[in-house]
N, C-alpha and C. Protein backbone atom coordinates (compact mmCIF):
# COMPACT_ATOMS: atom_id res chain seq x y z
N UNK A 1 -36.37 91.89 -39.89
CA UNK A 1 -36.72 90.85 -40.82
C UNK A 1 -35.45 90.11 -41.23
N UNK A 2 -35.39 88.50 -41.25
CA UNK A 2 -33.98 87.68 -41.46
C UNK A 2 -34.42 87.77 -42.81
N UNK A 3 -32.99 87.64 -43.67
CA UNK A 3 -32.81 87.06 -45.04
C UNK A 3 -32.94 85.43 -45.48
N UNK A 4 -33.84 84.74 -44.17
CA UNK A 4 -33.59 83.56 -44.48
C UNK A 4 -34.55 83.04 -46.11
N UNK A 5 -33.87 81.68 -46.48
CA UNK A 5 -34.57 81.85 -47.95
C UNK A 5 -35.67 81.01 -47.45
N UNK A 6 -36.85 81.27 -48.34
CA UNK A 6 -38.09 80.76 -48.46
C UNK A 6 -38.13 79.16 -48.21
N UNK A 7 -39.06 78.30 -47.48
CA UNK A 7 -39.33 77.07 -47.62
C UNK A 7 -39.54 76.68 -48.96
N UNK A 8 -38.82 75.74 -49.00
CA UNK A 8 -39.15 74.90 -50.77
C UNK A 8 -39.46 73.66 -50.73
N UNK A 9 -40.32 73.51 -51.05
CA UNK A 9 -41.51 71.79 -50.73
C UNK A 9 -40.06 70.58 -51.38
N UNK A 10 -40.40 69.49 -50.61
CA UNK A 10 -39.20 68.16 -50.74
C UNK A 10 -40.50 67.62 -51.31
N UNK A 11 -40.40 66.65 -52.05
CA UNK A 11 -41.59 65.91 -52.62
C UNK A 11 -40.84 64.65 -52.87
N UNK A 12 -41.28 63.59 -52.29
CA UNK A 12 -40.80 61.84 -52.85
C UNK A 12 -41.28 60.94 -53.92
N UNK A 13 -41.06 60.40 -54.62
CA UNK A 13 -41.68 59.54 -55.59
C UNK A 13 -40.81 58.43 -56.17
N UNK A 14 -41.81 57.73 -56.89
CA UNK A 14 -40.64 56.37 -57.50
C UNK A 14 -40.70 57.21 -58.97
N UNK A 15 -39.44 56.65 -59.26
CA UNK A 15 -38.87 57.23 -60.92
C UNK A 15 -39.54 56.25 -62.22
N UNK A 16 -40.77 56.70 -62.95
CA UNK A 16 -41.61 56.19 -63.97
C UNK A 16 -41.08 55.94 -65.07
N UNK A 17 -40.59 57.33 -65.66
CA UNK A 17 -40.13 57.58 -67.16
C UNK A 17 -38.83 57.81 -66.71
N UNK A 18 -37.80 57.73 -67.66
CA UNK A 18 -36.97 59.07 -68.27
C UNK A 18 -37.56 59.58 -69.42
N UNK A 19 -37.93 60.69 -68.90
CA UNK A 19 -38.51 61.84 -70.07
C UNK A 19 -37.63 62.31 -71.27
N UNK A 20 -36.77 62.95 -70.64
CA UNK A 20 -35.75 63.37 -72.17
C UNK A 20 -34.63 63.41 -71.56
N UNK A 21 -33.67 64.33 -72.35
CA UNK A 21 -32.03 64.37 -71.98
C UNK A 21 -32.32 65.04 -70.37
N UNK A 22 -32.04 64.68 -69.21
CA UNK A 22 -31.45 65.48 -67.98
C UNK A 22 -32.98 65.46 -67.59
N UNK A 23 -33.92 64.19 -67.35
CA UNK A 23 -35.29 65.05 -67.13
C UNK A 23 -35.86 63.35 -66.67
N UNK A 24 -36.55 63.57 -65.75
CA UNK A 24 -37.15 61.88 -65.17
C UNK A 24 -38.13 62.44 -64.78
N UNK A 25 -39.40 61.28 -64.80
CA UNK A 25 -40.52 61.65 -64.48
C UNK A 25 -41.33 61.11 -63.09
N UNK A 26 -41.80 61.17 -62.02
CA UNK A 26 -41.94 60.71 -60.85
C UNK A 26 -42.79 60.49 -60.39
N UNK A 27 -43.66 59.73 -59.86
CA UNK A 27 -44.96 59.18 -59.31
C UNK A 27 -44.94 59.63 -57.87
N UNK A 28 -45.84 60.54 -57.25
CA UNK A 28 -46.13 60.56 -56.00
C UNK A 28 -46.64 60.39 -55.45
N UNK A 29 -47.23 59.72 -54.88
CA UNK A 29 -48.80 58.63 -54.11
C UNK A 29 -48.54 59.53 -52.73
N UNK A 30 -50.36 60.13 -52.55
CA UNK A 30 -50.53 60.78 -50.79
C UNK A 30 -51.89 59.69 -50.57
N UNK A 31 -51.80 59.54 -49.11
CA UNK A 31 -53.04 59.16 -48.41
C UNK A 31 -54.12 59.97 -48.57
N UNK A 32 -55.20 60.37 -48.42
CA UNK A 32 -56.07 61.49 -47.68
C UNK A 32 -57.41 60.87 -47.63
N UNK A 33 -58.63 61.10 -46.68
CA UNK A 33 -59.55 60.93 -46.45
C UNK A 33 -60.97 60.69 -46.81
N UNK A 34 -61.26 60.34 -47.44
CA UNK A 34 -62.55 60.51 -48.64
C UNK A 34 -63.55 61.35 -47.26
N UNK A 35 -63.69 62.18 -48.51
CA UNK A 35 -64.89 63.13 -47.38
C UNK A 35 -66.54 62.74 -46.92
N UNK A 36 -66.77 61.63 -47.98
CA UNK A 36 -68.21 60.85 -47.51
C UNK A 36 -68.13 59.74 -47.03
N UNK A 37 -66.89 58.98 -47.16
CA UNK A 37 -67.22 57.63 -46.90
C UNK A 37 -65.94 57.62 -46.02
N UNK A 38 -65.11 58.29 -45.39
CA UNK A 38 -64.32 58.36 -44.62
C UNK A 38 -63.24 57.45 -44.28
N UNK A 39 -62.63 57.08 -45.21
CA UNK A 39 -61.75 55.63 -45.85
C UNK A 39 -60.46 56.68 -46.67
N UNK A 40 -59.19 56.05 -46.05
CA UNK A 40 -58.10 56.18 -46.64
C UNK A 40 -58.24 56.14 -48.28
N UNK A 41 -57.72 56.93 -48.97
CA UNK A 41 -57.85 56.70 -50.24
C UNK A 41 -56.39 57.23 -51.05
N UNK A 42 -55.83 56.85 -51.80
CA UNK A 42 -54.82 56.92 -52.70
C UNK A 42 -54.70 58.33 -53.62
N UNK A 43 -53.75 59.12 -53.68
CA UNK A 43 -54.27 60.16 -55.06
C UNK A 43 -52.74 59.89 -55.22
N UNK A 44 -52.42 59.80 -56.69
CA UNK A 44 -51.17 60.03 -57.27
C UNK A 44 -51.21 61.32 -58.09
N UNK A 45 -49.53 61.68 -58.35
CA UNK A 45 -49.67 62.90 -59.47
C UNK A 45 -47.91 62.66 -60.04
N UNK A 46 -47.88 63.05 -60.88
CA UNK A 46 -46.55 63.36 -61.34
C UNK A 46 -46.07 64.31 -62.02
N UNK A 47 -44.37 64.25 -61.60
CA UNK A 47 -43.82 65.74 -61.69
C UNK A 47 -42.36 65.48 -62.28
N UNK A 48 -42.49 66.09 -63.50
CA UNK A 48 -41.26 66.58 -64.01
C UNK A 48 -39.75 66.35 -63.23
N UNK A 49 -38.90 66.15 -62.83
CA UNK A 49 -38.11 66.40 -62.21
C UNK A 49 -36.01 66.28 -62.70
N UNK A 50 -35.55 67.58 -62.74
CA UNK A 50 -34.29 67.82 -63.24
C UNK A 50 -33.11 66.48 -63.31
N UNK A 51 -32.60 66.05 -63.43
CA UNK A 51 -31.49 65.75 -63.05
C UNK A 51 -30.35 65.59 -64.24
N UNK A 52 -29.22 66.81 -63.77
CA UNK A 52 -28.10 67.02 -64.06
C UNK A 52 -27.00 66.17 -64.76
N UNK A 53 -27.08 64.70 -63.73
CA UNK A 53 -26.05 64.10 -63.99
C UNK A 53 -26.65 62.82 -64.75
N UNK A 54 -28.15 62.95 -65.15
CA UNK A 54 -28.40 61.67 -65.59
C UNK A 54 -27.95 60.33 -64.95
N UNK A 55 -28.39 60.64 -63.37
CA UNK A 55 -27.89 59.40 -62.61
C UNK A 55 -28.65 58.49 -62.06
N UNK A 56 -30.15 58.63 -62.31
CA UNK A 56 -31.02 57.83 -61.63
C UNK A 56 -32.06 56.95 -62.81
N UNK A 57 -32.63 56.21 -62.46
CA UNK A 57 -32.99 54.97 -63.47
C UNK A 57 -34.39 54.75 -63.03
N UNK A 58 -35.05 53.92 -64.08
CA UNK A 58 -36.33 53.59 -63.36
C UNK A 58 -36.94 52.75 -62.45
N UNK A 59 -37.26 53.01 -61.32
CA UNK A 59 -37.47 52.32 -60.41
C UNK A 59 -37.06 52.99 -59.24
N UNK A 60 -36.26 53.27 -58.95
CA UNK A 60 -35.68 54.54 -57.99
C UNK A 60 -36.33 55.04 -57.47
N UNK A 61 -36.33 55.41 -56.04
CA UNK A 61 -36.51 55.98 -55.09
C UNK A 61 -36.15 57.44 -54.89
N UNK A 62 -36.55 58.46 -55.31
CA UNK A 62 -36.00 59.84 -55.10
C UNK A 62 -36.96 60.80 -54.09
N UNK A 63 -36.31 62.06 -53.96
CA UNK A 63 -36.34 63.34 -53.50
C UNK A 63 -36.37 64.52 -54.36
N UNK A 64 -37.37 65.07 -54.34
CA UNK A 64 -36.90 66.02 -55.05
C UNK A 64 -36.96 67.56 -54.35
N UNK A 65 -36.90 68.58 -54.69
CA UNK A 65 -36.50 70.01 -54.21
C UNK A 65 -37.30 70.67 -55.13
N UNK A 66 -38.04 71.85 -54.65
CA UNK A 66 -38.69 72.94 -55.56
C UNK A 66 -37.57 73.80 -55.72
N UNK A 67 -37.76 74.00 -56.98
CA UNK A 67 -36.85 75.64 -57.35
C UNK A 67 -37.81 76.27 -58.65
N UNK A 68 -36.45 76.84 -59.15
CA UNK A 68 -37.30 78.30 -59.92
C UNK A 68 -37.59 77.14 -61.25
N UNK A 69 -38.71 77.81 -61.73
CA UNK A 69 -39.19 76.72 -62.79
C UNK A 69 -38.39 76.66 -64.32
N UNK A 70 -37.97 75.65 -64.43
CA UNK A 70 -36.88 75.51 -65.74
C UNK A 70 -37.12 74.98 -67.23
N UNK A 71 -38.90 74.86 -67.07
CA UNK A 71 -39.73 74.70 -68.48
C UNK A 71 -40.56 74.79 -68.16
N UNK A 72 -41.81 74.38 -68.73
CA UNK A 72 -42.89 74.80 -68.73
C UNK A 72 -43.76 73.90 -67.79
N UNK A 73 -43.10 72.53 -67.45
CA UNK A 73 -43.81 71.69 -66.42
C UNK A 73 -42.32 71.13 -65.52
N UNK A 74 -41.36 71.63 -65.33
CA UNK A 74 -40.18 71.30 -64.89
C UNK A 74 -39.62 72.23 -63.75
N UNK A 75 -40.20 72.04 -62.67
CA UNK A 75 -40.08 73.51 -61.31
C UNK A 75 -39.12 72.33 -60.15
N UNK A 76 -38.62 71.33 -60.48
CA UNK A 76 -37.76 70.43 -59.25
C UNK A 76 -36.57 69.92 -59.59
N UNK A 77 -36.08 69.96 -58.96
CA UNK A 77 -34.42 69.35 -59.25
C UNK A 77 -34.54 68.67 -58.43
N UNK A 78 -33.36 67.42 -58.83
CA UNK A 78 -33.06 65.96 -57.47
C UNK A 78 -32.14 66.18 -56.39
N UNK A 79 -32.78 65.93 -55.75
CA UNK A 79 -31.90 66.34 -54.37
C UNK A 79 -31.64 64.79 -53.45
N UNK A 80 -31.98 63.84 -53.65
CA UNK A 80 -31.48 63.02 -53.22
C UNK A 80 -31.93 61.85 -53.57
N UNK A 81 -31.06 60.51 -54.01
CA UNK A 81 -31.36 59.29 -54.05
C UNK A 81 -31.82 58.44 -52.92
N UNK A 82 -32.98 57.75 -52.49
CA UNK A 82 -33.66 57.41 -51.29
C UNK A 82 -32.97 55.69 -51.55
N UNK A 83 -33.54 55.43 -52.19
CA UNK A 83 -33.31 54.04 -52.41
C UNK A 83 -32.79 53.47 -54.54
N UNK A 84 -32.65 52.48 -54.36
CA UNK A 84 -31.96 52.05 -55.78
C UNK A 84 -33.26 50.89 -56.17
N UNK A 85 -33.52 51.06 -57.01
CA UNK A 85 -34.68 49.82 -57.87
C UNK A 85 -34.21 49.10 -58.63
N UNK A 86 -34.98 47.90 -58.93
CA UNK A 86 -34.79 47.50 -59.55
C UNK A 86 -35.25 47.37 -61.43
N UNK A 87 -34.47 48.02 -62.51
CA UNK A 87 -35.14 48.33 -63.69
C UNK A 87 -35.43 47.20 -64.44
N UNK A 88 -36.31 47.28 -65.21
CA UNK A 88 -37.38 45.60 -65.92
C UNK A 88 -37.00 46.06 -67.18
């Protein structure tokens, strides 16, 4: 048996809120299938997500990383800036 570490889900979204100190909030839009009428359909959700350096803004394009959960709705840290937005 390897010690390799566990898969940890990457999840993308545009940056909604800044939630509080070190904490942004993220919109994630999936495709999936409507099961009766068989038409692309939209589901969004959003997720908590860490960031350290307080470096990303709203509108932003991110990545995020699962890890060990760090509040009570806060289980992702940023793992990468995708693109830069523009904030209103």
């Amino acid at each position: 048996m390897s010690n390799a570490q566990p898969h940890k889900r990457v999840i993308a979204g545009k940056v909604v809120t800044k939630t509080g100190d070190k904490s942004v909030t993220i919109l994630v839009e999936r495709r999936v299938m409507h099961l009766k009428y068989r038409k692309i359909v939209k589901r969004f959700k959003r997720y908590i997500v860490h960031d350290e350096n307080n470096s990303v803004k709203v509108g932003d394009v991110i990545e995020a990383i699962e890890c060990k959960p760090l509040s009570k709705r806060k289980a992702f840290t940023l793992h990468k800036v995708v693109s830069v937005g523009v904030e209103l």
